[in-house]
N, C-alpha and C. Protein backbone atom coordinates (compact mmCIF):
# COMPACT_ATOMS: atom_id res chain seq x y z
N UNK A 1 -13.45 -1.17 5.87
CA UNK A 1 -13.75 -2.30 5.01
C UNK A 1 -13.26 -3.58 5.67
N UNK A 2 -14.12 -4.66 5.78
CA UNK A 2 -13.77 -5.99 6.22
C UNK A 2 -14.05 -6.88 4.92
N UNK A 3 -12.79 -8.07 5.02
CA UNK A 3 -13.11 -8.98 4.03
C UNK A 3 -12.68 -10.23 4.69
N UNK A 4 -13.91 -11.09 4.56
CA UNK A 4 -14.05 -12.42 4.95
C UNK A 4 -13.89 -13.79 4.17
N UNK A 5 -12.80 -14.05 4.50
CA UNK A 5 -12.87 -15.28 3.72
C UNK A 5 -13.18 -16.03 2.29
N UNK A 6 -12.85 -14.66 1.68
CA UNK A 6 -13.21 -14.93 -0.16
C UNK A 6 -12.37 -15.82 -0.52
N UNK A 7 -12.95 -16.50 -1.46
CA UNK A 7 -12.79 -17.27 -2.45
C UNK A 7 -12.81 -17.11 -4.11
N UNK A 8 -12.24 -17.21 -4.48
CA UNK A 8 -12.49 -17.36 -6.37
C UNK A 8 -11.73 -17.92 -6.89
N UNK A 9 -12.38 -18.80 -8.25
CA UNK A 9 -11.27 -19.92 -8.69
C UNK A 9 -11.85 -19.43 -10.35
N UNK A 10 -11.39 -19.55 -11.14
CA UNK A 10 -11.56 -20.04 -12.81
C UNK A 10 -11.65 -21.22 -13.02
N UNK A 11 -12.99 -21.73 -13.89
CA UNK A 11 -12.61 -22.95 -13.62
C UNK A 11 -11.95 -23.93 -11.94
N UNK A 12 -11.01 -24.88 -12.32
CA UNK A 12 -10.41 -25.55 -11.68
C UNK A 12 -9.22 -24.60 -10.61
N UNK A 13 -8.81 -23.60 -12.00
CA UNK A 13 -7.95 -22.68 -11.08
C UNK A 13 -8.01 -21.75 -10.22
N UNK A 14 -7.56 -22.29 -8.50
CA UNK A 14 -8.69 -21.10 -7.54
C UNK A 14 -7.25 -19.97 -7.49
N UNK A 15 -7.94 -18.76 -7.42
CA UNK A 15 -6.75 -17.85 -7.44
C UNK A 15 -7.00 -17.32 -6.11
N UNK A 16 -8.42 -16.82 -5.22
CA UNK A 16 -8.37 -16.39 -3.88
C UNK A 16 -8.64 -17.34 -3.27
N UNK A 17 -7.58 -17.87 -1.87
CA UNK A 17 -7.89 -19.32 -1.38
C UNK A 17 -8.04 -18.74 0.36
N UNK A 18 -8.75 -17.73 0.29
CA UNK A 18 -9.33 -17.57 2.00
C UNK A 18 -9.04 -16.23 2.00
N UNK A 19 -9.29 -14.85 1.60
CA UNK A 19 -8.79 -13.69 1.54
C UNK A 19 -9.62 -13.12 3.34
N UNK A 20 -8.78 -12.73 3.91
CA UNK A 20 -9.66 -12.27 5.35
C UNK A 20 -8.50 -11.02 5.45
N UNK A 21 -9.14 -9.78 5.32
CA UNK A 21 -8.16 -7.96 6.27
C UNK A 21 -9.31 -7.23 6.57
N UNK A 22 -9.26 -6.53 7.13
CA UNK A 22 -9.51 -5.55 7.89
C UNK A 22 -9.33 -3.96 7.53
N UNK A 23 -9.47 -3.33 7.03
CA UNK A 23 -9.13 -1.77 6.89
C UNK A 23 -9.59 -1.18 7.74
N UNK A 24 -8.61 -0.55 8.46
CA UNK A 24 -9.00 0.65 9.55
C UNK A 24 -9.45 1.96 8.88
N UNK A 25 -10.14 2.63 9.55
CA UNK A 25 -9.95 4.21 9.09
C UNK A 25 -8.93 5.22 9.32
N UNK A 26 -8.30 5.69 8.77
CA UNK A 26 -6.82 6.69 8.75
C UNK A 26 -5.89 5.65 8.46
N UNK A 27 -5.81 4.79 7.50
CA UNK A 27 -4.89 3.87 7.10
C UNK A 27 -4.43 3.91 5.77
N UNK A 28 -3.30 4.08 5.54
CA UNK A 28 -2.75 3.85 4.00
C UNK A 28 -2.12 2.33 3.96
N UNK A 29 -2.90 1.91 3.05
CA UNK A 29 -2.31 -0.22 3.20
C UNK A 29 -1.77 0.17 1.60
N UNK A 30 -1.13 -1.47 1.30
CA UNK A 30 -0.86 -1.79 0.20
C UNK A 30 -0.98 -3.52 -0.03
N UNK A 31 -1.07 -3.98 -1.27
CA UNK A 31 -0.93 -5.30 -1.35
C UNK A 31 0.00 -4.90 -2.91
N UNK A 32 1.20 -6.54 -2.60
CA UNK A 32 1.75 -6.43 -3.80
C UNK A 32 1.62 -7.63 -4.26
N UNK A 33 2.22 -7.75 -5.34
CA UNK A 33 2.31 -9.73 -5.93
C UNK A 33 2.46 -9.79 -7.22
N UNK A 34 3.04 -10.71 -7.88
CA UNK A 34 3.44 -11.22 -8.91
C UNK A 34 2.37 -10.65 -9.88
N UNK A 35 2.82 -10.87 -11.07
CA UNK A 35 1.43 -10.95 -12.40
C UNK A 35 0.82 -12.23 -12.08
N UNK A 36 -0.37 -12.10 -12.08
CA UNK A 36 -1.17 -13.36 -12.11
C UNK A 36 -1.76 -13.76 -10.61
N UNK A 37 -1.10 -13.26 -9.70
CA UNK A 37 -1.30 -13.61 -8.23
C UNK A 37 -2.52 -13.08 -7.98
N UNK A 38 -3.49 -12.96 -8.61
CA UNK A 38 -5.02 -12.61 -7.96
C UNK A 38 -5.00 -10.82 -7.71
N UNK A 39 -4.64 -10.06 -8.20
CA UNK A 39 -4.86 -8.97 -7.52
C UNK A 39 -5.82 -8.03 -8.15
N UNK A 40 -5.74 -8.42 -9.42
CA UNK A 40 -7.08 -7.85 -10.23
C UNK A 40 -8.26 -8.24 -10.07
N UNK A 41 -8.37 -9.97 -9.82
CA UNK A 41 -9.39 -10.34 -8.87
C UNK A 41 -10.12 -9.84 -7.81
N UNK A 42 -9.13 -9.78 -6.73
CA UNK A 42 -9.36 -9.56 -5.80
C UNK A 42 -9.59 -8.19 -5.28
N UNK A 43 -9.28 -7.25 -6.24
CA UNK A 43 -9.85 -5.16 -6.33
C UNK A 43 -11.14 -5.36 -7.28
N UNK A 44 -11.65 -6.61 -8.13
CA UNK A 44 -12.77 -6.22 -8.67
C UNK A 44 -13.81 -7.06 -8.03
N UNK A 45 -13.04 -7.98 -7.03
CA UNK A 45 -14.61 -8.13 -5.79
C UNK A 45 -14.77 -7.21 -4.74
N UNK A 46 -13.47 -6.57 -4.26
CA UNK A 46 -13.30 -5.54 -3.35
C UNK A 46 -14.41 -4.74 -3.82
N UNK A 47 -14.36 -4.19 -5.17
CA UNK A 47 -15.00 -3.37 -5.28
C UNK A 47 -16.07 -3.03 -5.67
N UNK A 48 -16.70 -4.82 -5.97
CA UNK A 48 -18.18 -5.54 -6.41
C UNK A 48 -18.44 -5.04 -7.99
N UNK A 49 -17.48 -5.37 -8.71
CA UNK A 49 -17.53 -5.56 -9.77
C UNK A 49 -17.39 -7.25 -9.97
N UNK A 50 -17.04 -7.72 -9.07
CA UNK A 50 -17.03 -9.44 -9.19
C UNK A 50 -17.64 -9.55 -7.83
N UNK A 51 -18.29 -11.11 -7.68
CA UNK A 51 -18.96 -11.58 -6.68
C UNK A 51 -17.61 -12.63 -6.35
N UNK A 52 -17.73 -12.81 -5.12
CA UNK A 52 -17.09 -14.19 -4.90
C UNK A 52 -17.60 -15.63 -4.79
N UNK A 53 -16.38 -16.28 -5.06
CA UNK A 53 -17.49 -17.75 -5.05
C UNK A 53 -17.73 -17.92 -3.58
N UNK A 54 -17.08 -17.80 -2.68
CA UNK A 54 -17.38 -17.83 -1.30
C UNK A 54 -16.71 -16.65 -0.75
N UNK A 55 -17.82 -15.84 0.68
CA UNK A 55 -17.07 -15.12 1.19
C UNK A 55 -17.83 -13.46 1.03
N UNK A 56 -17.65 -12.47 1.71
CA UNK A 56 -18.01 -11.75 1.96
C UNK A 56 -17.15 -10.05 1.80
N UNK A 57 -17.64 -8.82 1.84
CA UNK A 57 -16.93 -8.06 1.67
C UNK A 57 -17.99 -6.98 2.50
N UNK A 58 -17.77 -6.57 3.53
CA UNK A 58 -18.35 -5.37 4.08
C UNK A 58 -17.44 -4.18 4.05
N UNK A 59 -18.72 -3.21 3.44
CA UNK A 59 -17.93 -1.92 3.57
C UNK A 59 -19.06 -0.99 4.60
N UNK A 60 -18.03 -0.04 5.47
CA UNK A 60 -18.25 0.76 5.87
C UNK A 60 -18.29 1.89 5.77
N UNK A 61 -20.02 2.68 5.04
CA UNK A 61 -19.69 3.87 4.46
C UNK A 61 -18.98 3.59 2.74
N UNK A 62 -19.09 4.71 1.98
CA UNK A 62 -18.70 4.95 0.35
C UNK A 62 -17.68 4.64 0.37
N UNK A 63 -17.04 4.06 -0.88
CA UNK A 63 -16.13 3.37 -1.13
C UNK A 63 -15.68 4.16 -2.44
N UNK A 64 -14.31 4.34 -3.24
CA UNK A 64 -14.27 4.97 -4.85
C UNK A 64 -12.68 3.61 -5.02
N UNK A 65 -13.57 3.74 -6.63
CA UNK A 65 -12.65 2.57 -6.98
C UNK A 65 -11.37 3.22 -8.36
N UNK A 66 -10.62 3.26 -8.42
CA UNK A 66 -9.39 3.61 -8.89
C UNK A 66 -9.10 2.23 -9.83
N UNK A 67 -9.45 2.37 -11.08
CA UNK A 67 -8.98 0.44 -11.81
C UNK A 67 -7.45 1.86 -12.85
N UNK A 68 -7.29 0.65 -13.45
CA UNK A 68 -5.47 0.66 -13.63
C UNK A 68 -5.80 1.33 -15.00
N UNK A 69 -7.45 0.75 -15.73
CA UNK A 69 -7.14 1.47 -17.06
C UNK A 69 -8.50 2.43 -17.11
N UNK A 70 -8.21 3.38 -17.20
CA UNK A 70 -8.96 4.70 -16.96
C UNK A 70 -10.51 4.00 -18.12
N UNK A 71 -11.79 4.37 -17.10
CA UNK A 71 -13.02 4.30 -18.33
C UNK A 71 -13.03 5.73 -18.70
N UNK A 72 -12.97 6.69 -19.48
CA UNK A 72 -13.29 7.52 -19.65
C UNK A 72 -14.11 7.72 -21.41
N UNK A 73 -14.71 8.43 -21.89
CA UNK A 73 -15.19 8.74 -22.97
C UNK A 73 -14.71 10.18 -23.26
N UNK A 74 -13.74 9.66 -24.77
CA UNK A 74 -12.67 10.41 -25.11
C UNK A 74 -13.11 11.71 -25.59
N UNK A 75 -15.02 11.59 -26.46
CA UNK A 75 -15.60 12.96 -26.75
C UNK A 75 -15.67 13.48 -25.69
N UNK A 76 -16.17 13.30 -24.11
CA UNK A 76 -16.25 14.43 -23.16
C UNK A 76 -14.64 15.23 -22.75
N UNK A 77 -15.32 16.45 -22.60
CA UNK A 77 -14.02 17.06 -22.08
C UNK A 77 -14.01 16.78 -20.55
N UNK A 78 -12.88 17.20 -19.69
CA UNK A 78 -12.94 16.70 -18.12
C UNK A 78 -13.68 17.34 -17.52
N UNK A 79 -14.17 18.75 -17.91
CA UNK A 79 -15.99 19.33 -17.13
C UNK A 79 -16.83 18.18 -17.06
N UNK A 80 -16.97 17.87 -18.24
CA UNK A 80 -18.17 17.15 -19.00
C UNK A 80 -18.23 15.85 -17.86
N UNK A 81 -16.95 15.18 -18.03
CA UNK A 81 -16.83 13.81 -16.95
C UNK A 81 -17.08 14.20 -15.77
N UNK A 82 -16.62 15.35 -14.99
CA UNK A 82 -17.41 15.92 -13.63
C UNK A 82 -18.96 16.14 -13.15
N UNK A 83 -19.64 16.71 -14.44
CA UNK A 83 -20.42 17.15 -14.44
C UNK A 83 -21.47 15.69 -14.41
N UNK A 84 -21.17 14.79 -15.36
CA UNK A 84 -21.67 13.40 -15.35
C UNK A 84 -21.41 12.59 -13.82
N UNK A 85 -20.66 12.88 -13.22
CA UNK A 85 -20.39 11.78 -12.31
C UNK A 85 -21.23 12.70 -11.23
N UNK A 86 -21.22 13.72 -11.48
CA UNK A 86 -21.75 14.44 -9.73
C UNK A 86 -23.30 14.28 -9.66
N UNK A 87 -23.98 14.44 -10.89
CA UNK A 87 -25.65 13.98 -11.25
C UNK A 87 -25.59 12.33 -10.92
N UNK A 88 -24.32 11.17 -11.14
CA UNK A 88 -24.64 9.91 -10.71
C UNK A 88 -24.24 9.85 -9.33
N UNK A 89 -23.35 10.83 -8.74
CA UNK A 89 -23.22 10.77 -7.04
C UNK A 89 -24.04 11.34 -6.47
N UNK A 90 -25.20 12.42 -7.10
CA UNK A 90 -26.35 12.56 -6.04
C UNK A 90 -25.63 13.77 -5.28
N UNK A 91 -24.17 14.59 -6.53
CA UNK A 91 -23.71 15.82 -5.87
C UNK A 91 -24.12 17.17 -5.30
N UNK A 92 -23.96 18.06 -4.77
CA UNK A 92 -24.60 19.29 -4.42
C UNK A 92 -23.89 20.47 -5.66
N UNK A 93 -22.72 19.89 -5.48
CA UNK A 93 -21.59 21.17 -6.16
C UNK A 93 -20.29 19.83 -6.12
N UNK A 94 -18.87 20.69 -7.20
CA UNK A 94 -17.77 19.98 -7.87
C UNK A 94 -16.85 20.36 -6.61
N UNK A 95 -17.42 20.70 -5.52
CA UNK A 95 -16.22 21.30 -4.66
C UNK A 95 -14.75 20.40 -4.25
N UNK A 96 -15.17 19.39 -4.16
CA UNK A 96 -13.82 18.05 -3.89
C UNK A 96 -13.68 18.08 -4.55
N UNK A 97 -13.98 17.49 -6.17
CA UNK A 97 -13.33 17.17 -7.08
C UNK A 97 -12.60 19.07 -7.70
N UNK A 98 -13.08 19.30 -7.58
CA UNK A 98 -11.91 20.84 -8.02
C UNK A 98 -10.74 20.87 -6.30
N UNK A 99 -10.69 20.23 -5.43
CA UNK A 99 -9.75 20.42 -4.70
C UNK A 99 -8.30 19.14 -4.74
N UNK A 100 -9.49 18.16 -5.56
CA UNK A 100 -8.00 17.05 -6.24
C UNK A 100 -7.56 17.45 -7.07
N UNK A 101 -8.18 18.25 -8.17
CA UNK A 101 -7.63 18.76 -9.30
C UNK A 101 -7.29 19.64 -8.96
N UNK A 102 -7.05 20.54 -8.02
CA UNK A 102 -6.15 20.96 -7.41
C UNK A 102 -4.46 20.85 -7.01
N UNK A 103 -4.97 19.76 -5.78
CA UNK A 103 -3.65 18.78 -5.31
C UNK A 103 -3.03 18.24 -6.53
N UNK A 104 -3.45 17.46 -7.58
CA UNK A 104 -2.99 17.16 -8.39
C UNK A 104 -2.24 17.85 -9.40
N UNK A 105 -2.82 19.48 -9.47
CA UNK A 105 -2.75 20.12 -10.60
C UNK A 105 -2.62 19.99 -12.24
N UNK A 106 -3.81 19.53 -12.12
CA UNK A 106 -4.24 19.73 -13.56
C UNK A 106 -5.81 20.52 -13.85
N UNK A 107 -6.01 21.75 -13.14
CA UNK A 107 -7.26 22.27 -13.16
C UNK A 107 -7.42 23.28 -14.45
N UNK A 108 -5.96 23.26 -15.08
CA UNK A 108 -6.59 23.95 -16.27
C UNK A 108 -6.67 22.89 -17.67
N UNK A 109 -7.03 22.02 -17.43
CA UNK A 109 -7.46 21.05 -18.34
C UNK A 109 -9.11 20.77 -18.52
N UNK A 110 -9.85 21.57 -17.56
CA UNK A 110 -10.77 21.15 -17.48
C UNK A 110 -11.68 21.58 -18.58
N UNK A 111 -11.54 22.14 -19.55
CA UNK A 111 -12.10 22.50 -20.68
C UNK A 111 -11.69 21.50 -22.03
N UNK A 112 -10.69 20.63 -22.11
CA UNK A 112 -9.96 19.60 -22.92
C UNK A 112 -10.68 18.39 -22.83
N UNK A 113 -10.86 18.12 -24.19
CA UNK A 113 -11.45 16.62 -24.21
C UNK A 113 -10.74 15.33 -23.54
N UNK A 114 -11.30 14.19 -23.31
CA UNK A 114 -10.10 13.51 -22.38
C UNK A 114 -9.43 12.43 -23.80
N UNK A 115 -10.00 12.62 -24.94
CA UNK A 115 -8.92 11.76 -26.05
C UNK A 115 -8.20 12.66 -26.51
N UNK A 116 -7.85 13.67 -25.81
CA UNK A 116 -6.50 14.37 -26.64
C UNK A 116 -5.37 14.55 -25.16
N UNK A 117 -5.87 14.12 -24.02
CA UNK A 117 -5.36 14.55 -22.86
C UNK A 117 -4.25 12.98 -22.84
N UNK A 118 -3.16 13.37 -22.22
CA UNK A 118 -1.81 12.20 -21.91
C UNK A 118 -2.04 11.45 -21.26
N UNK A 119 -1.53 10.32 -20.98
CA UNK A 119 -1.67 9.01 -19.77
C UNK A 119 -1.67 9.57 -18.80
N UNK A 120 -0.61 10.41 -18.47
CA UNK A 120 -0.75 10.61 -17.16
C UNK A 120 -1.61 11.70 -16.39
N UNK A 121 -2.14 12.63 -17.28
CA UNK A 121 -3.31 13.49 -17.33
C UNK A 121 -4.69 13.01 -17.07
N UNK A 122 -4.65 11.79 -17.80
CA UNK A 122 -5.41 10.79 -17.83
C UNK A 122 -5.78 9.96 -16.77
N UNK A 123 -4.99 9.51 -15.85
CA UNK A 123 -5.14 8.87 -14.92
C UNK A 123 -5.44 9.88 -13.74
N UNK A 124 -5.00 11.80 -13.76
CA UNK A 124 -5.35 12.09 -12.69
C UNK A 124 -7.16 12.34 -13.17
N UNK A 125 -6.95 12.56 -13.79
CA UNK A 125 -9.07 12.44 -13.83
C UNK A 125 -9.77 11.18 -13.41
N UNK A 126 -8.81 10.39 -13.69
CA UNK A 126 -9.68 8.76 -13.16
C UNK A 126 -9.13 8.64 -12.01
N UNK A 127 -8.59 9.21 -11.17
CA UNK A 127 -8.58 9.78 -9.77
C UNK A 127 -9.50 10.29 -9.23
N UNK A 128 -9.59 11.49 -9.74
CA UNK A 128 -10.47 12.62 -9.57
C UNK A 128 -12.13 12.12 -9.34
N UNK A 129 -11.88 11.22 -10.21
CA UNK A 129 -14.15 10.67 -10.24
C UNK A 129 -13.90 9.66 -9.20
N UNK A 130 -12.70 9.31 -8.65
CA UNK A 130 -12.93 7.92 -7.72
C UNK A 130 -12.97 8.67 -6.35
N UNK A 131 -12.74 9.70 -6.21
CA UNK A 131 -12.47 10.82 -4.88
C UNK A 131 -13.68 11.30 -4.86
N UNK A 132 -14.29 12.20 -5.64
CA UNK A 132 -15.23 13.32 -6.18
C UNK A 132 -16.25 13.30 -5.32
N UNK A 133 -16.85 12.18 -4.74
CA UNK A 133 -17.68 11.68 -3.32
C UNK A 133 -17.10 11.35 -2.30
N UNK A 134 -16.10 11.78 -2.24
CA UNK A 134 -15.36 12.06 -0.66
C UNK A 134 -16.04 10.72 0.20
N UNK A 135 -15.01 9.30 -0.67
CA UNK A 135 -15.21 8.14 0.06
C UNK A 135 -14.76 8.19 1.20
N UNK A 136 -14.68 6.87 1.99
CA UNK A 136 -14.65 6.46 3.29
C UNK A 136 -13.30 6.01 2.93
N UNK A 137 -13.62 5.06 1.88
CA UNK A 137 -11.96 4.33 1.42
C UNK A 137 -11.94 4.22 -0.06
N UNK A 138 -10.73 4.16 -0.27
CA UNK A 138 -10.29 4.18 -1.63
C UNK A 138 -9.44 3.12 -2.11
N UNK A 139 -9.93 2.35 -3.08
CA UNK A 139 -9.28 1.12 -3.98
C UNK A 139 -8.73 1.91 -4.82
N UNK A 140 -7.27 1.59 -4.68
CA UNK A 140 -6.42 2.20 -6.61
C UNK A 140 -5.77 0.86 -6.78
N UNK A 141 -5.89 0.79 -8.09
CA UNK A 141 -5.08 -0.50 -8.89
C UNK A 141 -3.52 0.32 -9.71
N UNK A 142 -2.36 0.07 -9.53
CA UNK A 142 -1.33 0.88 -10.02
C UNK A 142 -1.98 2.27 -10.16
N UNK A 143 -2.20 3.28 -9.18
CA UNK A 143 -2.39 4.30 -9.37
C UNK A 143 -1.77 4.81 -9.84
N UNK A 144 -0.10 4.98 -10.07
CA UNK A 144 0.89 6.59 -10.45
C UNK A 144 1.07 5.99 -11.53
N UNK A 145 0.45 4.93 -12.68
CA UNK A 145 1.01 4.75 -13.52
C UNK A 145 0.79 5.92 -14.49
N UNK A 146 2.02 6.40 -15.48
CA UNK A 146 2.04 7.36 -16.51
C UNK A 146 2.44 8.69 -15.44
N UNK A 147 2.76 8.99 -13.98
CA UNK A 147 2.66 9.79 -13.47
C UNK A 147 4.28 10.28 -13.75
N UNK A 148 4.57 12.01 -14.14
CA UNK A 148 6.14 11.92 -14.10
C UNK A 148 6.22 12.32 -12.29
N UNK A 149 7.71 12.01 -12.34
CA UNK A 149 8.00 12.38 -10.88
C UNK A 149 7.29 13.75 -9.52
N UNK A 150 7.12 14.93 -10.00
CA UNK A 150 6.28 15.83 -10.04
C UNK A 150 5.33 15.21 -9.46
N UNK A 151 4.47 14.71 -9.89
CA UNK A 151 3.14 14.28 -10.28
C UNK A 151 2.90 12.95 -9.26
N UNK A 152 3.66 11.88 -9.21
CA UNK A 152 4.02 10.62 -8.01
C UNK A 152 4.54 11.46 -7.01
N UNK A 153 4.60 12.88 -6.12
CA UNK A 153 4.95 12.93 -5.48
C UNK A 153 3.87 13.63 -4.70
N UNK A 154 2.82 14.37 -5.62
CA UNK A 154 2.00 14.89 -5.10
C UNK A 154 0.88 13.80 -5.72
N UNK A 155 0.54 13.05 -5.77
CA UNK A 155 -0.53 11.69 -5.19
C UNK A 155 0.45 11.01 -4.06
N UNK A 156 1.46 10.86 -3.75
CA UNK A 156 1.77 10.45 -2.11
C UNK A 156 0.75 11.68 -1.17
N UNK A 157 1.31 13.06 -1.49
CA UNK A 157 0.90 13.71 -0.29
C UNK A 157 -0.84 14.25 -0.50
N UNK A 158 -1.16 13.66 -1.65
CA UNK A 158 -3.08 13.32 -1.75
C UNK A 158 -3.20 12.27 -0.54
N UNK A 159 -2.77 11.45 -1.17
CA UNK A 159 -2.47 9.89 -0.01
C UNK A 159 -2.71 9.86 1.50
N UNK A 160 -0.99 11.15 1.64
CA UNK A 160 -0.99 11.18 3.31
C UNK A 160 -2.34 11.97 3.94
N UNK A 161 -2.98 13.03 2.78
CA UNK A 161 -3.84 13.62 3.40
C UNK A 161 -5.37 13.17 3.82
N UNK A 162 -5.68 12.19 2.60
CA UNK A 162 -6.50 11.54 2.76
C UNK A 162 -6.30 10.22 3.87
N UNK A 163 -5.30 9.57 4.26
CA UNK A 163 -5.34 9.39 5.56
C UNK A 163 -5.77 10.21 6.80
N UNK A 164 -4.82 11.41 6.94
CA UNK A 164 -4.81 12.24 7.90
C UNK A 164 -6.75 12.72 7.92
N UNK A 165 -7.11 13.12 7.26
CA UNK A 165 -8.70 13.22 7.24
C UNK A 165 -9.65 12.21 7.63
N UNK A 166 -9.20 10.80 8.20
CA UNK A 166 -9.52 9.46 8.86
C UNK A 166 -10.22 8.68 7.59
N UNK A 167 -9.63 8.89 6.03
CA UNK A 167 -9.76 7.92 4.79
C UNK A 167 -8.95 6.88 4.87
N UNK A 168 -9.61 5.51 4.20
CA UNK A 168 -8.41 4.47 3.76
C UNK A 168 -8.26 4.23 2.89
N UNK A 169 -7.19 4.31 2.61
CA UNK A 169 -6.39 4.10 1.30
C UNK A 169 -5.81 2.55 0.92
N UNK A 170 -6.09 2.34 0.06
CA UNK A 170 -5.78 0.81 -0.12
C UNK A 170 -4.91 0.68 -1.77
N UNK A 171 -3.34 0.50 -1.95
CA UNK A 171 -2.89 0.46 -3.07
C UNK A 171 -2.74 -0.70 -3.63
N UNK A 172 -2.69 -1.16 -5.16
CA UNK A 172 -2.39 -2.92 -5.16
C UNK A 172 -1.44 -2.57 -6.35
N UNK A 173 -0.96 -3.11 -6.06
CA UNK A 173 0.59 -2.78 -7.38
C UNK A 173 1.50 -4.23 -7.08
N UNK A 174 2.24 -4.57 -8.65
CA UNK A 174 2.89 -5.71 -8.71
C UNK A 174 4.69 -5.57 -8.27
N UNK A 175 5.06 -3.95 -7.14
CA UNK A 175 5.70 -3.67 -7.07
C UNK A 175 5.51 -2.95 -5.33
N UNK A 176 6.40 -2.98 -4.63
CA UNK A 176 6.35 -2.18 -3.28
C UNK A 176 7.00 -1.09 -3.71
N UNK A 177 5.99 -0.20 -4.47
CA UNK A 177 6.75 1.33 -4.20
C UNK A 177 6.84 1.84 -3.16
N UNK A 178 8.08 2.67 -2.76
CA UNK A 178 7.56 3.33 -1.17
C UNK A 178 7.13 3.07 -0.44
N UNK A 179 7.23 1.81 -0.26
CA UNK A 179 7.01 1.29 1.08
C UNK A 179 6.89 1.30 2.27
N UNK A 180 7.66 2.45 2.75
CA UNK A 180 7.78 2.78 3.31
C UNK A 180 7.03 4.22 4.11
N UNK A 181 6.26 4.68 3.06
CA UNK A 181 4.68 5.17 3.51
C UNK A 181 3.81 4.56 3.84
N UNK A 182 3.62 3.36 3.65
CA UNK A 182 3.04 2.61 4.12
C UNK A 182 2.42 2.24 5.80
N UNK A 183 1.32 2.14 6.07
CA UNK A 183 0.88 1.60 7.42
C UNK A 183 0.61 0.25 7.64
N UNK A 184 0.20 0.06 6.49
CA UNK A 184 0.26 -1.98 6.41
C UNK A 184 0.66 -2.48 5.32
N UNK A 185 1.25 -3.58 5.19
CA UNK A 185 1.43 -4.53 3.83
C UNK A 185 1.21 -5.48 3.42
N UNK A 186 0.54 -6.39 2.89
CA UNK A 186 0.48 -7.05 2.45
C UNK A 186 0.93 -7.96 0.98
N UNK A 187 1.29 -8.91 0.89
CA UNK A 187 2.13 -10.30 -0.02
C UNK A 187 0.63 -11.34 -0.59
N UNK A 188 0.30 -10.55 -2.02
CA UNK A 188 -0.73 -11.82 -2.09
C UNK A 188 0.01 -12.94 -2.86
N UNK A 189 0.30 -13.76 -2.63
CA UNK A 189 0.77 -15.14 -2.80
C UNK A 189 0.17 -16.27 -2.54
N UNK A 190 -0.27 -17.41 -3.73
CA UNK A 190 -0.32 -18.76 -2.94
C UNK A 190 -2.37 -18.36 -2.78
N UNK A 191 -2.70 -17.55 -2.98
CA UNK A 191 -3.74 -16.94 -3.03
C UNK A 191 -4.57 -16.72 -1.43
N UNK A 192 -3.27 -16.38 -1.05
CA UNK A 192 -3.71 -16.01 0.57
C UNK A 192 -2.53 -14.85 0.81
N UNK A 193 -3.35 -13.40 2.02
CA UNK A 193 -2.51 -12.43 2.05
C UNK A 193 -1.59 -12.81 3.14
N UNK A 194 -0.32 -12.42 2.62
CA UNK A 194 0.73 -12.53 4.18
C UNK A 194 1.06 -11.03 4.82
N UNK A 195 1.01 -11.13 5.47
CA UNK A 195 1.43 -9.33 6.31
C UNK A 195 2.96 -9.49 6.18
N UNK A 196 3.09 -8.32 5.51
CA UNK A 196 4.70 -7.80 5.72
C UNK A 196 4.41 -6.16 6.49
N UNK A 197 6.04 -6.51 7.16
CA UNK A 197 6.61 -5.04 7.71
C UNK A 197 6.88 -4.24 7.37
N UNK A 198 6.85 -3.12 6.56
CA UNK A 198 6.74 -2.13 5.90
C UNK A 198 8.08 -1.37 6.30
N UNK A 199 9.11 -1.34 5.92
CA UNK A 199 10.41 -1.06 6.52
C UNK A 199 10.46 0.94 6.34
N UNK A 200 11.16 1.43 7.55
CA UNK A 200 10.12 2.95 8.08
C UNK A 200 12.14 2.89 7.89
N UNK A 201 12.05 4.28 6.85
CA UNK A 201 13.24 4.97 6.33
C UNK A 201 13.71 5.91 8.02
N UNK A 202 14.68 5.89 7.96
CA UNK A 202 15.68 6.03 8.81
C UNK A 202 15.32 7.78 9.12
């Protein structure tokens, strides 16, 4: 994924003031920043749910987008949401998505409606449909939110693997978790990204 020089303002107020990175393939990045610092912006042009006012976004190859508050429809059970997304991906068979629900472990949920299923149950299915087409790269907005410890430890090693398989991973959180998994970082501030060093545990 390349991004050129976006722009977006509200009104008078511009919140992206020149956005330009690069995503490699086999990369786990992150961007962090304040509330308000553009980052919801800037994952819903990433992921062309917003246009920019100026500026460009090439992707290379499928893309799955990860947003912070799960869309799901609470009458389907999590078959049901599989079964829907693989007829809109143009699937053959559920084979990836039964190998995140796997990694993740929550594969015996798959008969449970998703309005009786927990936040954090919840969010691994809105995982699960952003994977399920075995993107190129992956946008998550606070992914581990609702995740208990368990659970944030195995989406790191989803993470490392989907790197290691030559995926990019791209996290945006108002916090540097773990940082230190990290391969790149980024500071959106000021509505331009700054590269930080990703400090590599001892």
């Amino acid at each position: 994924m390349e991004v050129k020089g976006v722009h977006h303002a509200y009104g008078r107020r511009e919140v992206l003031r020149g956005i330009d990175l690069r995503l490699q393939p086999g990369v786990l990045a992150g961007i962090v920043g304040e509330n308000g610092a553009g980052k919801s912006t800037l994952l819903k042009i990433l992921s062309g749910e917003l246009a920019p006012d100026r500026g460009a976004v090439i992707h290379d190859g499928g893309f799955g987008y990860c947003p912070q508050a799960a869309v799901l429809n609470d009458a389907l059970t999590v078959r049901q949401h599989l079964d829907y997304f693989k007829v809109a991906y143009g699937l053959a068979d559920l084979g990836r998505a039964e190998e995140v629900m796997e990694a993740l472990q929550f594969s015996e949920y798959a008969g449970e409606r998703a309005g009786v299923l927990s936040g954090g149950t919840r969010q691994k299915l809105n995982l699960t449909l952003a994977l399920m087409h075995d993107p190129h790269t992956l946008l998550l907005d606070e992914p581990y939110q609702g995740f208990d410890w368990e659970t944030y430890q195995r989406f790191w090693d989803l993470a490392t693997w989907l790197r290691g398989e030559g995926r990019s991973v791209l996290l945006v959180s108002h916090l540097a978790y773990d940082a230190t998994r990290l391969d790149v970082l980024w500071r959106l501030e000021g509505g331009i990204l700054h590269e930080q060093i990703p400090e590599r545990a001892a």
